[in-house]
C-alpha atoms as a PDB file:
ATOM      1  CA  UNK A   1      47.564 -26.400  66.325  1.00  0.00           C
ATOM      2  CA  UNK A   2      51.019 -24.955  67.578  1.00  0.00           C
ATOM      3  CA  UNK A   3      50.235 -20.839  67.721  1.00  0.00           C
ATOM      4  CA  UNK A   4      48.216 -18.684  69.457  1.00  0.00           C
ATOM      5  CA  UNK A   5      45.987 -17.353  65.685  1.00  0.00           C
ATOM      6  CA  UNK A   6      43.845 -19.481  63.722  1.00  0.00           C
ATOM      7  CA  UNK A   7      44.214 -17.781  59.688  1.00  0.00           C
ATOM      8  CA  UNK A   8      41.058 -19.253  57.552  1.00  0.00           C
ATOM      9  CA  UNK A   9      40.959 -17.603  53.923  1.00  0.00           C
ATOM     10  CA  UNK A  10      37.996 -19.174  52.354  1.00  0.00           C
ATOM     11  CA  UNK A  11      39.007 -18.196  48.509  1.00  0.00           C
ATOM     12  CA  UNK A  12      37.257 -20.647  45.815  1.00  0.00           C
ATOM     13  CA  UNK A  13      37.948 -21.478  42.803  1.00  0.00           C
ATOM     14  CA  UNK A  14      38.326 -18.702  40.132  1.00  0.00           C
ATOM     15  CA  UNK A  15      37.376 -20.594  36.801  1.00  0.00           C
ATOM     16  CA  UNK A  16      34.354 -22.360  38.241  1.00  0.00           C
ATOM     17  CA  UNK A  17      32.770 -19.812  39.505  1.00  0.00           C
ATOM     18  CA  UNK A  18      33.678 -17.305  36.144  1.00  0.00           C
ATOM     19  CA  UNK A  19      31.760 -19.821  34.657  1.00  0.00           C
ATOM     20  CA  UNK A  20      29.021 -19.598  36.606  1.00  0.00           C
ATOM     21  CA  UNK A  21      28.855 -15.587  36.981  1.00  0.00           C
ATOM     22  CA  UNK A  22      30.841 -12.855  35.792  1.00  0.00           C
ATOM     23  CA  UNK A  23      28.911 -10.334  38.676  1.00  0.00           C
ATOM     24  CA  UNK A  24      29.592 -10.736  42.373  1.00  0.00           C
ATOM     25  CA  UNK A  25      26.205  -9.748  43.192  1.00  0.00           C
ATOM     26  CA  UNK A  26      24.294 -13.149  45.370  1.00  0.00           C
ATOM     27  CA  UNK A  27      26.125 -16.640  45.912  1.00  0.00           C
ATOM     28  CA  UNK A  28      25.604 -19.162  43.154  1.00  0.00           C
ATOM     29  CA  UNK A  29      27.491 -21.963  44.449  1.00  0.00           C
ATOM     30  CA  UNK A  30      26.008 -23.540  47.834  1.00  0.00           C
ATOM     31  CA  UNK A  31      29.100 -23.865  50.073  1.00  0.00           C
ATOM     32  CA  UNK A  32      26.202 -24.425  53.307  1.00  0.00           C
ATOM     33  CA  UNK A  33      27.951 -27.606  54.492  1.00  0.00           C
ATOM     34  CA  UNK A  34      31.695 -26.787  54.429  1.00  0.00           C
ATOM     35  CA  UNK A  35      30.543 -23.582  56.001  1.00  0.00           C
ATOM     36  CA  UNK A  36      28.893 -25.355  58.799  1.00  0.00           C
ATOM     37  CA  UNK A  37      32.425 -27.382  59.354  1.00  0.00           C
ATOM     38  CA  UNK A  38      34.189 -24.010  59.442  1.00  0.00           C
ATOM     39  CA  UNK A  39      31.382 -22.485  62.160  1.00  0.00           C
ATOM     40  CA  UNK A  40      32.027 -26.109  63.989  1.00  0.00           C
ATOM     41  CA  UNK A  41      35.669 -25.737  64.102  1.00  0.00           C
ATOM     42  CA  UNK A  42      35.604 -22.029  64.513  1.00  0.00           C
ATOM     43  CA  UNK A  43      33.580 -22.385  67.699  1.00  0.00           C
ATOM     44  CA  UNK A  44      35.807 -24.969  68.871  1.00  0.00           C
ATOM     45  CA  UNK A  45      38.741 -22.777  68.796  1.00  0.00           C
ATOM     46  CA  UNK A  46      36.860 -20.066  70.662  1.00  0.00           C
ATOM     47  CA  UNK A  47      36.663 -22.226  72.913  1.00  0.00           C
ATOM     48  CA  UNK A  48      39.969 -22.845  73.629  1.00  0.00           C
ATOM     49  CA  UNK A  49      40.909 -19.323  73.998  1.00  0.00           C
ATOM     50  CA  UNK A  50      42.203 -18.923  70.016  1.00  0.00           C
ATOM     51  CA  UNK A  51      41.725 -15.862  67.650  1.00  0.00           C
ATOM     52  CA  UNK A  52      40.441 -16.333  64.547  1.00  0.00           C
ATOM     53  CA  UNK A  53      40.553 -14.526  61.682  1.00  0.00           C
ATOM     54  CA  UNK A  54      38.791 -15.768  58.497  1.00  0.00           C
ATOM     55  CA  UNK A  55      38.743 -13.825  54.733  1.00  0.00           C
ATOM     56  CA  UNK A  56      36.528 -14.737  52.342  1.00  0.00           C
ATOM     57  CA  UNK A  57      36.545 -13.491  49.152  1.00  0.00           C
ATOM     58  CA  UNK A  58      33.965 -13.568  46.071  1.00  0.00           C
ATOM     59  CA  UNK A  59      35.200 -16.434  44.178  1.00  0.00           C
ATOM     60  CA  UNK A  60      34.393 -18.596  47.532  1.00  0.00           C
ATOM     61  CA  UNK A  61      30.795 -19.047  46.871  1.00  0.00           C
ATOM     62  CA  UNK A  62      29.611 -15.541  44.886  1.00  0.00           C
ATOM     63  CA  UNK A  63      29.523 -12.903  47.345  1.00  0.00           C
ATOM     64  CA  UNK A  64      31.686 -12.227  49.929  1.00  0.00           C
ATOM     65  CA  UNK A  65      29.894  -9.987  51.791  1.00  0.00           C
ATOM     66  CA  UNK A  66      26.384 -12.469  51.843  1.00  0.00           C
ATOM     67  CA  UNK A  67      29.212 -15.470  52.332  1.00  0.00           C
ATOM     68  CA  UNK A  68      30.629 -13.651  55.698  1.00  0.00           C
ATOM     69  CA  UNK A  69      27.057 -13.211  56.996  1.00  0.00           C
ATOM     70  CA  UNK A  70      26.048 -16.603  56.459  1.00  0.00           C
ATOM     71  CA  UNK A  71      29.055 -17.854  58.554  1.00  0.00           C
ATOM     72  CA  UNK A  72      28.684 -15.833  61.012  1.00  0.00           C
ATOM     73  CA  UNK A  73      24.635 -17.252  61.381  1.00  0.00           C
ATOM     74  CA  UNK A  74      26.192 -20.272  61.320  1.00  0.00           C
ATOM     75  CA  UNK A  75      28.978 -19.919  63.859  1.00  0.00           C
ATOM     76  CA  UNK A  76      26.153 -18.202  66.372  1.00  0.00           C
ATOM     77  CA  UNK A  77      24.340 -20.985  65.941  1.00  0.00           C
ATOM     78  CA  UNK A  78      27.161 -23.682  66.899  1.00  0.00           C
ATOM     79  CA  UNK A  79      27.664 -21.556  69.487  1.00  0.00           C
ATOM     80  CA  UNK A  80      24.825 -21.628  71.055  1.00  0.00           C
ATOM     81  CA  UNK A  81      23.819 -18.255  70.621  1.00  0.00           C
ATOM     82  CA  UNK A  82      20.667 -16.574  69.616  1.00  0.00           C
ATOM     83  CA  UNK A  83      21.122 -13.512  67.287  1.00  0.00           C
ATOM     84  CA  UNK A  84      19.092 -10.512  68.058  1.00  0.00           C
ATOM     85  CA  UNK A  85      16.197 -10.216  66.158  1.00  0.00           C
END
């Protein structure tokens, strides 16, 4: 890594999820262990002082808005860090 920003856009695959769903309503496709790489490696740049900025849109896993939540559980958790309950 050479600058001072990480940039992660976590975008999909258009066609295969269209043929999945046509609504952008839950996740259909399980993305769990790639995501866990990205909390891994997300964590690891925290942690040497790097910003990160990650965009995730629907045709990652189904939702984008239930995809970003589930990252961010999983990047507290490589953290170390207990959510609030």
């Amino acid at each position: 890594m050479t600058g001072p920003l990480v940039y992660v856009r976590l975008l999909g695959d258009r066609r295969e999820i269209e043929a999945i769903t046509k609504t952008w309503e839950r996740e259909v496709i399980d993305r769990g262990e790639r995501m866990k790489r990205w909390a891994s490696f997300l964590v690891r740049m925290m942690d040497r002082g790097v910003r990160s900025l990650v965009y995730v849109n629907n045709h990652y896993a189904g939702h984008a808005p239930a995809t970003v939540r589930r990252l961010k559980a999983l990047f507290l958790e490589a953290a170390g860090v207990t959510p609030p309950a």
